[in-house]
N, C-alpha and C. Protein backbone atom coordinates (compact mmCIF):
# COMPACT_ATOMS: atom_id res chain seq x y z
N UNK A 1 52.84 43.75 -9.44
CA UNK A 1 52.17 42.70 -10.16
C UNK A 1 50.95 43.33 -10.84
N UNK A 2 50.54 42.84 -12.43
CA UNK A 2 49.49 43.47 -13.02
C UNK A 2 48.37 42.80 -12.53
N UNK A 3 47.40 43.74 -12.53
CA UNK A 3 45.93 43.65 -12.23
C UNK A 3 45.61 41.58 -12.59
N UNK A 4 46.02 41.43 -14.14
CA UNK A 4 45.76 39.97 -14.80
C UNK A 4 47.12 39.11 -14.02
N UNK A 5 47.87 39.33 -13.57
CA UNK A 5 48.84 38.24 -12.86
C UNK A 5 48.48 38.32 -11.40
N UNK A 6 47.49 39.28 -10.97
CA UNK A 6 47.49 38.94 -9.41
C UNK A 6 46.14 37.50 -9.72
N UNK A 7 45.32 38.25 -10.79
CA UNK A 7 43.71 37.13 -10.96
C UNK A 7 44.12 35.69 -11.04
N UNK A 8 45.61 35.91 -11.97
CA UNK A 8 46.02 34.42 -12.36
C UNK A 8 46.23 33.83 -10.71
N UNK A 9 46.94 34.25 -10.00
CA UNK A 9 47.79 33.71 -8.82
C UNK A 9 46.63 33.47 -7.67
N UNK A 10 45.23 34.18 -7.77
CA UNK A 10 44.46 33.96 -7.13
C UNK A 10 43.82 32.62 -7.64
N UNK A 11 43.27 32.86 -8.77
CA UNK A 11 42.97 31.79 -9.75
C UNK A 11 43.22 30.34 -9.32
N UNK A 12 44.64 30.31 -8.94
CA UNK A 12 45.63 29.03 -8.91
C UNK A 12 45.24 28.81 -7.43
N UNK A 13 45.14 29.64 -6.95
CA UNK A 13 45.20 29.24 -5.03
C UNK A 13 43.39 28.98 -4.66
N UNK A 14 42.47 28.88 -5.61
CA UNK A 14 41.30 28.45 -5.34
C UNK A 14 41.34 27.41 -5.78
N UNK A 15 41.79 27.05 -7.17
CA UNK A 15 42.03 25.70 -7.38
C UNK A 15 42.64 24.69 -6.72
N UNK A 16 43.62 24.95 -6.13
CA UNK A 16 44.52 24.00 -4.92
C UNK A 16 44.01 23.96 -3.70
N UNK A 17 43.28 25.24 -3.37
CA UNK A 17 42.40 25.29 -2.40
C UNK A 17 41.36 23.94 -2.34
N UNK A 18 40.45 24.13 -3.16
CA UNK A 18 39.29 23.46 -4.04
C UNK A 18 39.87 21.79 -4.04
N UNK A 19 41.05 21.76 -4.84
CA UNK A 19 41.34 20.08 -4.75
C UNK A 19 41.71 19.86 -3.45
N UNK A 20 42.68 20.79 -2.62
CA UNK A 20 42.73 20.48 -1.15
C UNK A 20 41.85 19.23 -0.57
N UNK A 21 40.31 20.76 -0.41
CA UNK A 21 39.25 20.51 0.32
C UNK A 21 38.66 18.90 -0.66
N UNK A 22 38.81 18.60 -1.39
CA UNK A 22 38.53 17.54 -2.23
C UNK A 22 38.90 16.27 -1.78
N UNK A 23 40.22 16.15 -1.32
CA UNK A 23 41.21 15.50 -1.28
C UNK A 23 40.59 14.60 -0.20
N UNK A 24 41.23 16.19 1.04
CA UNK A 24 40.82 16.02 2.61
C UNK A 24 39.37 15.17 2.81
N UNK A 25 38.40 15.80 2.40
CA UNK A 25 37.37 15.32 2.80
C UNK A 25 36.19 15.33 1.39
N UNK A 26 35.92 13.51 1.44
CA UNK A 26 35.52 12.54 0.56
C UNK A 26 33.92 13.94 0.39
N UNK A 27 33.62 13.48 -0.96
CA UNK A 27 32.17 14.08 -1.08
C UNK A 27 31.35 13.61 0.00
N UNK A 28 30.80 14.78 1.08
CA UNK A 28 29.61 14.36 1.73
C UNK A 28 28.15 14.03 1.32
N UNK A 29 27.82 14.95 0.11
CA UNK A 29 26.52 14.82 -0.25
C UNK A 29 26.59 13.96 -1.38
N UNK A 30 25.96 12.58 -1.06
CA UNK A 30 26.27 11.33 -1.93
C UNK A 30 25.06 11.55 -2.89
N UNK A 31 23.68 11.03 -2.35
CA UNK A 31 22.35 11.48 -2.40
C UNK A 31 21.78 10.00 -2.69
N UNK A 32 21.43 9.69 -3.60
CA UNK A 32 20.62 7.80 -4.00
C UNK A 32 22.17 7.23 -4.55
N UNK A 33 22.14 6.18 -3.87
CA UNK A 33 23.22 5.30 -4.44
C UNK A 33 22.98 4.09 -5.72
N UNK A 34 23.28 4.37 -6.62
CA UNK A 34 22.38 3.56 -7.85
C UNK A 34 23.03 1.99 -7.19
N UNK A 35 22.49 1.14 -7.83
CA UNK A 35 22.46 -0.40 -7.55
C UNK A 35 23.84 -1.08 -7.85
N UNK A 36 24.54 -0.59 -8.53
CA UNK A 36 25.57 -0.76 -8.96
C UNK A 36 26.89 -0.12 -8.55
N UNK A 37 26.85 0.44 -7.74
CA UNK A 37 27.66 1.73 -6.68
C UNK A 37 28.24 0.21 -5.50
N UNK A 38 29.35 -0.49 -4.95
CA UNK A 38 29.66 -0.78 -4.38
C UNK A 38 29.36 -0.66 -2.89
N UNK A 39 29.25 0.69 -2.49
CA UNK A 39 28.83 1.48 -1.29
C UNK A 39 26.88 0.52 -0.83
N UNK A 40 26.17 0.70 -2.03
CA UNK A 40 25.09 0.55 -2.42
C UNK A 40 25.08 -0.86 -1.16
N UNK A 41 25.79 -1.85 -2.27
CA UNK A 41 25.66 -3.10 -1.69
C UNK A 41 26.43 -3.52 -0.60
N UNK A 42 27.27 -2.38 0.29
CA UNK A 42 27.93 -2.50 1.55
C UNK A 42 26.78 -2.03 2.70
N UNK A 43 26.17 -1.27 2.21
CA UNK A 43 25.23 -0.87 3.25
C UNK A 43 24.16 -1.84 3.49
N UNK A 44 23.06 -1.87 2.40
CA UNK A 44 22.57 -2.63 2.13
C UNK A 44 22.36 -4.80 2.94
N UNK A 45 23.87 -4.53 2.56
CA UNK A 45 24.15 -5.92 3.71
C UNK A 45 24.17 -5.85 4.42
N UNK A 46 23.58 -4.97 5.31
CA UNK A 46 23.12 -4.98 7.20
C UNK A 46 21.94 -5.47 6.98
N UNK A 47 21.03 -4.73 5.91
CA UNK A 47 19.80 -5.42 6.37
C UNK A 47 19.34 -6.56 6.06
N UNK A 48 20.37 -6.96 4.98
CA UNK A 48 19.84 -8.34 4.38
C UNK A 48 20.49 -9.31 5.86
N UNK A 49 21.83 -8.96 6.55
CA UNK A 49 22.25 -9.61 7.21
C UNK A 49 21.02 -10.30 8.63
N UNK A 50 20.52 -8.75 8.62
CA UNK A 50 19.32 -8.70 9.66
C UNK A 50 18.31 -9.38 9.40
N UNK A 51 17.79 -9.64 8.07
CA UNK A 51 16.84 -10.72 7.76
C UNK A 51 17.50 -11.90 7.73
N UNK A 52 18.35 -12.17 7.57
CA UNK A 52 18.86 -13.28 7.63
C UNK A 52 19.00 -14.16 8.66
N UNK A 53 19.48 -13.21 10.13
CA UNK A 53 19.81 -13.59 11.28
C UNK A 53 17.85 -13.78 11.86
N UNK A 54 17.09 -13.32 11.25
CA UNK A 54 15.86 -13.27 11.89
C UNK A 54 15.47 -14.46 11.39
N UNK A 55 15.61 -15.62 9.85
CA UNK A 55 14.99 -16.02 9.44
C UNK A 55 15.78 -17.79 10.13
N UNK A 56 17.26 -17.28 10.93
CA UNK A 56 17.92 -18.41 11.53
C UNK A 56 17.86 -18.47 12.96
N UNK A 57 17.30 -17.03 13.85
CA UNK A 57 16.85 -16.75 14.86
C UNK A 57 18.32 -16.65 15.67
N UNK A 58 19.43 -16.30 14.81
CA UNK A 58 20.64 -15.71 14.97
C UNK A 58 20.77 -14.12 15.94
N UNK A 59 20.55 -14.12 17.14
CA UNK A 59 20.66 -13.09 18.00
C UNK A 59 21.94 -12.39 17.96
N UNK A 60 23.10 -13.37 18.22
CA UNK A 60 23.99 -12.69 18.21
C UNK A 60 24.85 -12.31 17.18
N UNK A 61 24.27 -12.71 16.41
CA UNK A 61 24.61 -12.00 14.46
C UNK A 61 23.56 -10.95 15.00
N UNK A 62 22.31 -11.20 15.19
CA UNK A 62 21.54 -10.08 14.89
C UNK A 62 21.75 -8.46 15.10
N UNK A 63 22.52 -8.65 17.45
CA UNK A 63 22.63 -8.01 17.98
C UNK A 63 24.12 -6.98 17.68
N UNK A 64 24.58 -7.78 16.82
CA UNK A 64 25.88 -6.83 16.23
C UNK A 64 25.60 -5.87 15.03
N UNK A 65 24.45 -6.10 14.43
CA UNK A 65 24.52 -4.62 13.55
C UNK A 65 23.56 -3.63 14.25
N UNK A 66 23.55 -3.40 15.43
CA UNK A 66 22.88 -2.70 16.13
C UNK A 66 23.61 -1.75 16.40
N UNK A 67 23.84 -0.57 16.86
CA UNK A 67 23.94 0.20 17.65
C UNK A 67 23.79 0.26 18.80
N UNK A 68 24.65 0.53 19.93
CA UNK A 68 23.74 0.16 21.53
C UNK A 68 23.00 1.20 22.05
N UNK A 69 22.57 2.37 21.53
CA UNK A 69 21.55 3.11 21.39
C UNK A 69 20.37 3.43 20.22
N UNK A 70 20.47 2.38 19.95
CA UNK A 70 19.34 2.39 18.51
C UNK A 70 18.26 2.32 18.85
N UNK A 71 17.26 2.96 17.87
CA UNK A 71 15.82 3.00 18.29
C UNK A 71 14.99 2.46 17.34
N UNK A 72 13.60 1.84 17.78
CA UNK A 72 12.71 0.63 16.94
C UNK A 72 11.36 1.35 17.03
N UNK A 73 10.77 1.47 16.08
CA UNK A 73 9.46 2.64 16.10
C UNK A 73 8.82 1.56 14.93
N UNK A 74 7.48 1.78 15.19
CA UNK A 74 6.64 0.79 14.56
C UNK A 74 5.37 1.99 14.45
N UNK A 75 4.89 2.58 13.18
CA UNK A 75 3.72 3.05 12.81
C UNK A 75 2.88 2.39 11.99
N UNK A 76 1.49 2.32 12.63
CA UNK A 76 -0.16 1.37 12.47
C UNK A 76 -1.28 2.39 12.45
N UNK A 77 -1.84 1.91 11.97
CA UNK A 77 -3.48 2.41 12.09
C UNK A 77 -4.00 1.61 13.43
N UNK A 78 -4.28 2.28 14.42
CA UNK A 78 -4.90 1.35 15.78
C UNK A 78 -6.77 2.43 15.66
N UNK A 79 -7.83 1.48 15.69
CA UNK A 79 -9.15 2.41 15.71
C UNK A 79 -9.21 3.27 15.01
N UNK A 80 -8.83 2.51 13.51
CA UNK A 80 -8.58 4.15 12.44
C UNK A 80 -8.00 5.59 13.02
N UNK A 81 -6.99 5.20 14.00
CA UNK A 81 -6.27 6.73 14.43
C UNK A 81 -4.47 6.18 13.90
N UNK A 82 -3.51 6.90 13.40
CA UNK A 82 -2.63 6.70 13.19
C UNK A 82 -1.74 6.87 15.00
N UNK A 83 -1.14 5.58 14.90
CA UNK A 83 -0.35 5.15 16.41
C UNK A 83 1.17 4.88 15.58
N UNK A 84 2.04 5.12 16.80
CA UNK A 84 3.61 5.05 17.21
C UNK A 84 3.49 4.92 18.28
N UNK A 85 4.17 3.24 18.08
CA UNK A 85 4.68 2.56 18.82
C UNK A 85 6.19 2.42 19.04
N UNK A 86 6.80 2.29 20.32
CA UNK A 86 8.41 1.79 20.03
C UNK A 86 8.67 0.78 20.90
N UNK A 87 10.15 0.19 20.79
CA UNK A 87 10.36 -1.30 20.82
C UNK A 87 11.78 -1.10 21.15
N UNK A 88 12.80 -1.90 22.07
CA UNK A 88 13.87 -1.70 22.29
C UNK A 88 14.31 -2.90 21.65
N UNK A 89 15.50 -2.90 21.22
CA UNK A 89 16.26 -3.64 20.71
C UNK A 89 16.19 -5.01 21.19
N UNK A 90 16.58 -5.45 22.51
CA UNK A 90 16.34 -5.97 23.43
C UNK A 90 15.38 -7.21 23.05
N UNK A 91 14.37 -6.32 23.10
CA UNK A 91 12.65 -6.95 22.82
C UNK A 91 12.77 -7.59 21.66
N UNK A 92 13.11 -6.44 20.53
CA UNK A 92 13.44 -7.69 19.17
C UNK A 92 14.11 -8.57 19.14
N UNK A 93 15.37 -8.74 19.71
CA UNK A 93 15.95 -9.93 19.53
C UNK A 93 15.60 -11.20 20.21
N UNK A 94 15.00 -10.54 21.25
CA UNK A 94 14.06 -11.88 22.04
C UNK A 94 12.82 -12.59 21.54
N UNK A 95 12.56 -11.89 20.80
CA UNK A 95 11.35 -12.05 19.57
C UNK A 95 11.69 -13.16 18.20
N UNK A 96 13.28 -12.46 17.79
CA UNK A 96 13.65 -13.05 16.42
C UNK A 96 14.22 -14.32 17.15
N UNK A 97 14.75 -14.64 18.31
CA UNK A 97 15.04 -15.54 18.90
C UNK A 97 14.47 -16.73 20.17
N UNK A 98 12.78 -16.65 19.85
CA UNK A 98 12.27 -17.19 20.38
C UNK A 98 11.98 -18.15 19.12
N UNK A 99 11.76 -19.47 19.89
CA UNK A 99 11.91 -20.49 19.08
C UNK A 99 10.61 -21.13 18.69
N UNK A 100 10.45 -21.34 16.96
CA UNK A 100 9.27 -21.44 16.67
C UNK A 100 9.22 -22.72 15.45
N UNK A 101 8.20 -22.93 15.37
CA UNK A 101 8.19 -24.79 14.95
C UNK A 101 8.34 -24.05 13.42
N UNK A 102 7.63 -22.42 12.94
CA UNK A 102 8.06 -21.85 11.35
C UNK A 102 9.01 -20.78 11.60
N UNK A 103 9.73 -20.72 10.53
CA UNK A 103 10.85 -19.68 10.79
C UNK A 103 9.95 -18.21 10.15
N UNK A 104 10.55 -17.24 10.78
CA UNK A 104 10.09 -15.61 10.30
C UNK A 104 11.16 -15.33 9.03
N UNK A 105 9.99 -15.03 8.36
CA UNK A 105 10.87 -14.40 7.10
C UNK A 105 10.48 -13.07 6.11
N UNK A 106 11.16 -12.16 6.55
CA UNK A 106 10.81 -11.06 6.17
C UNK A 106 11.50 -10.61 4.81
N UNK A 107 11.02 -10.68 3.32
CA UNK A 107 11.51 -10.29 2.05
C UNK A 107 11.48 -8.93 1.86
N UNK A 108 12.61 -8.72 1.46
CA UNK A 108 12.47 -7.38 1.21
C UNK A 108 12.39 -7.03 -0.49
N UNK A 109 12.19 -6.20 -1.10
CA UNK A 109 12.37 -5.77 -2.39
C UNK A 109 12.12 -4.31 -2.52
N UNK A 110 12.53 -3.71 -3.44
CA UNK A 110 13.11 -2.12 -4.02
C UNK A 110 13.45 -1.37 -2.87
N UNK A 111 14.53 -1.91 -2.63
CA UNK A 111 15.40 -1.61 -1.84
C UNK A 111 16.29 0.42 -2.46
N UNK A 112 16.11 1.15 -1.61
CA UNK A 112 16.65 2.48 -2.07
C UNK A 112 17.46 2.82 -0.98
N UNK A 113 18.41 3.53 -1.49
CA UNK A 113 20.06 3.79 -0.20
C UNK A 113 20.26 4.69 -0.63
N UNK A 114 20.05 5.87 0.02
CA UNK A 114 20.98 7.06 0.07
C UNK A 114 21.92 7.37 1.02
N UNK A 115 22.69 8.12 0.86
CA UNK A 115 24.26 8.18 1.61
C UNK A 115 24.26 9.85 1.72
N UNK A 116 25.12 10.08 2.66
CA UNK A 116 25.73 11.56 3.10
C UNK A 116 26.37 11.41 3.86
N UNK A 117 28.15 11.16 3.76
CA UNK A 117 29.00 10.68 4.72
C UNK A 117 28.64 9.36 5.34
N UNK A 118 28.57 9.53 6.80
CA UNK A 118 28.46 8.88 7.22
C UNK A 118 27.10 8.37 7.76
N UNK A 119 26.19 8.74 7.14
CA UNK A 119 24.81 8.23 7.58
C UNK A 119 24.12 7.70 6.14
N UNK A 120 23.96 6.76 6.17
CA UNK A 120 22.59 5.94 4.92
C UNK A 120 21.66 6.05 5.50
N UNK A 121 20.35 5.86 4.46
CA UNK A 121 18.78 5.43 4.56
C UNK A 121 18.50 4.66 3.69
N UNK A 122 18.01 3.73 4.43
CA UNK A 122 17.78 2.22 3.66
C UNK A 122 15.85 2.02 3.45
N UNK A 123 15.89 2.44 2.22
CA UNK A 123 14.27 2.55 2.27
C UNK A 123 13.75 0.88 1.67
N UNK A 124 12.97 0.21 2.43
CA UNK A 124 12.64 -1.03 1.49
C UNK A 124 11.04 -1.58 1.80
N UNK A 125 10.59 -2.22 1.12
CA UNK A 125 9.26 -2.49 1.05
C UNK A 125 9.25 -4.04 1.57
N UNK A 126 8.55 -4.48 2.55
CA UNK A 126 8.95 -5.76 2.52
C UNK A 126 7.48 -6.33 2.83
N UNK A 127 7.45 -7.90 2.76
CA UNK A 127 6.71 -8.90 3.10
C UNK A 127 6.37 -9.75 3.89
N UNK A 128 6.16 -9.88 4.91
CA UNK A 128 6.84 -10.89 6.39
C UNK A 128 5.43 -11.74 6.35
N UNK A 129 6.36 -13.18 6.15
CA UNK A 129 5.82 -14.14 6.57
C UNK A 129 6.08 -15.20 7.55
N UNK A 130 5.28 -16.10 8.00
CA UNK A 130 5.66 -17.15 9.45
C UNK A 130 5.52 -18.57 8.53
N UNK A 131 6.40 -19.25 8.42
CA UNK A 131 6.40 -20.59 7.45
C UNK A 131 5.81 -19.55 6.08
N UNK A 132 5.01 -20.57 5.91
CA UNK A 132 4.29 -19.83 4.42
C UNK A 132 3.10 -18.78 4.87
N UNK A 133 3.06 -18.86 5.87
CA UNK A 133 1.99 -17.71 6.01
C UNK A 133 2.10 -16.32 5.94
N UNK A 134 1.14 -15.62 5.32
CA UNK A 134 1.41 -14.00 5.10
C UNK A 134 0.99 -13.54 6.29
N UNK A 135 1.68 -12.68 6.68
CA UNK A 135 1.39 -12.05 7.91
C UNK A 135 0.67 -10.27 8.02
N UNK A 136 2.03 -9.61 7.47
CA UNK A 136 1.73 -8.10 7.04
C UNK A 136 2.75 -7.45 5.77
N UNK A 137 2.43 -6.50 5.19
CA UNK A 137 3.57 -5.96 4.42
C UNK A 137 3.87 -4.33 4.34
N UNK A 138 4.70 -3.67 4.10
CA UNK A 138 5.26 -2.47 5.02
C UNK A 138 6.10 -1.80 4.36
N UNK A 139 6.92 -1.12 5.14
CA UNK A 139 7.63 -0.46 4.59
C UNK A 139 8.82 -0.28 5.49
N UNK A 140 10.24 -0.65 5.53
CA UNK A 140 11.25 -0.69 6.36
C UNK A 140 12.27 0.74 6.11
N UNK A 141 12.48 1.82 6.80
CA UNK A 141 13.37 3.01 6.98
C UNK A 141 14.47 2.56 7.80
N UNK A 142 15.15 2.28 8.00
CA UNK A 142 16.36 2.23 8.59
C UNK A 142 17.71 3.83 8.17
N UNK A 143 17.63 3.88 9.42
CA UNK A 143 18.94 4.90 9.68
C UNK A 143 20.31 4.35 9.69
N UNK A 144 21.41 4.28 8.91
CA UNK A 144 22.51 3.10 9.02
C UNK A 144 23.62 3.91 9.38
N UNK A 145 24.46 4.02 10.66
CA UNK A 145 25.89 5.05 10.59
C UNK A 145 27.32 4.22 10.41
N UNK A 146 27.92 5.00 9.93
CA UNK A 146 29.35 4.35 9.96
C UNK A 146 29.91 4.66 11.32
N UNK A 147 30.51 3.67 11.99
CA UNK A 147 30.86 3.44 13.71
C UNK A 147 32.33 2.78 13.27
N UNK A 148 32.89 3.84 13.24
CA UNK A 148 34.41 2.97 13.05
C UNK A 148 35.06 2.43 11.88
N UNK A 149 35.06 1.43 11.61
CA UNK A 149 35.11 0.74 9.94
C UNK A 149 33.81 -0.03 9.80
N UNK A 150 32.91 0.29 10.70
CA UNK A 150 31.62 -0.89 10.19
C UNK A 150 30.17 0.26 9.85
N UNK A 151 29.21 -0.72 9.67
CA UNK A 151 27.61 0.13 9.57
C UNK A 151 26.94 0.09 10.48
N UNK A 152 26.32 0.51 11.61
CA UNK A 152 25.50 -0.25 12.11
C UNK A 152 23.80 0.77 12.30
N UNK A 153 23.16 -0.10 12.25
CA UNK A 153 21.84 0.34 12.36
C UNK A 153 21.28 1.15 13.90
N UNK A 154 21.24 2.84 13.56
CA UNK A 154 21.03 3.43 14.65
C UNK A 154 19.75 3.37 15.02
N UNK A 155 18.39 3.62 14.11
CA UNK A 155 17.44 3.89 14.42
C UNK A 155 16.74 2.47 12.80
N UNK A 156 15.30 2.34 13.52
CA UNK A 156 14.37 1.50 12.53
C UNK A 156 13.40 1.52 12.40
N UNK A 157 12.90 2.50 11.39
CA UNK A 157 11.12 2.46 11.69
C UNK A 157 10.44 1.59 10.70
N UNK A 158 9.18 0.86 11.16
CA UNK A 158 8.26 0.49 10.03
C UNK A 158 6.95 0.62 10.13
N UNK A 159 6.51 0.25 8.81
CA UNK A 159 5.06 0.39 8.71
C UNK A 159 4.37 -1.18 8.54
N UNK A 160 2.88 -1.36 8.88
CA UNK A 160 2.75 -2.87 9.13
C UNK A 160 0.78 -2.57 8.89
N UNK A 161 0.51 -3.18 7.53
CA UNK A 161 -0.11 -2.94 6.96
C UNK A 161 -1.18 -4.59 6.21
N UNK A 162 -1.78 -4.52 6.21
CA UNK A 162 -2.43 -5.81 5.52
C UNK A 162 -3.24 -5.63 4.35
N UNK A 163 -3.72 -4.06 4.16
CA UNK A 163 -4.28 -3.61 2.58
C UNK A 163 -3.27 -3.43 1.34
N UNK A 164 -3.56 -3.32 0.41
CA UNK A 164 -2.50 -3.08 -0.84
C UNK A 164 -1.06 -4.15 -0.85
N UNK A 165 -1.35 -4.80 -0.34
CA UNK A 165 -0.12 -6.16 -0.18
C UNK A 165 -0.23 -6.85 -1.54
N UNK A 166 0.44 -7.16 -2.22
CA UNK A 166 0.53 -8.31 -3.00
C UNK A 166 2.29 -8.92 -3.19
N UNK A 167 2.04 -10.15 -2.04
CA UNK A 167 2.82 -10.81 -1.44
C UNK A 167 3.18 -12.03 -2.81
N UNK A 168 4.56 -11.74 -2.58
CA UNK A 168 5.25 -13.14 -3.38
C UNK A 168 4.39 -14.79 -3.05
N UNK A 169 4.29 -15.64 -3.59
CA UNK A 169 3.82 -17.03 -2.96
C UNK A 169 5.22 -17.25 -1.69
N UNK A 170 4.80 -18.08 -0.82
CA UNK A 170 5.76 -18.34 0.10
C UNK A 170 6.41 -19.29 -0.03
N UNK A 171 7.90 -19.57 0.25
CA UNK A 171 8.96 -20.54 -0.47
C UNK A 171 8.24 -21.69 0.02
């Protein structure tokens, strides 16, 4: 075989190689999922689901996009020193499901999702209020994995802040 028919035959077996590996296994490195990406708004609906279940005090909606090892981390300014705090799952839902004469309602907006297989990050800015009252506003990280055919939320950190807020009026 000439020198140019072995290149061709190699040529061909990286390419089939190449779509193989294509085929087999979906692009891992997704990176920001634009708004309009389907994926976007599959993920995404955990957390809206999660505000949702918080704002009906829905536990056991709540307690299903959980993970049963998920973790709840809460970073504050405590005595002008930066504090981390954490919170078991547990605790929150006993929280979103304690019963209150105003419902909790936490808005979220600019919502950002990046993807890599099977793990999202759900970056969102939100607003939490009690009836109409402003409470704090933040910043929500959520870790989201794919568990099977579903999403569920492994880990959740936020930030909880009362400077630089400018809060929607309350419904």
């Amino acid at each position: 075989m000439s020198t140019l028919g072995f290149v061709s035959v190699v040529r061909r077996m990286l390419a089939i190689g190449a779509l193989a590996t294509a085929t087999a296994f979906p692009a891992a490195s997704q990176g920001l999922l634009s708004a309009d990406d389907p994926r976007h708004a599959e993920i995404l609906s955990v957390v809206t689901r999660l505000f949702d279940g918080m704002r009906t005090s829905d536990t056991a909606m709540a307690r299903t996009l959980f993970h049963p090892d998920a973790q709840l981390l809460t970073t504050t300014m405590r005595d002008g020193q930066p504090s981390v705090s954490r919170d078991s799952v547990a605790a929150f839902l006993r929280s979103i499901g304690t019963v209150r004469a105003e419902k909790l309602d936490e808005r979220i907006k600019n919502p950002r999702v990046l993807l890599d297989g099977t793990l999202a990050v759900v970056w969102v800015d939100y607003d939490l209020f009690v009836g109409t009252r402003f409470i704090h506003c933040g910043v929500d990280a959520f870790q989201i994995a794919r568990i099977g055919v579903s999403w569920q939320i492994v880990s959740l950190a936020d930030t909880r802040r009362r400077e630089g807020c400018s809060p929607p009026p309350a419904n």
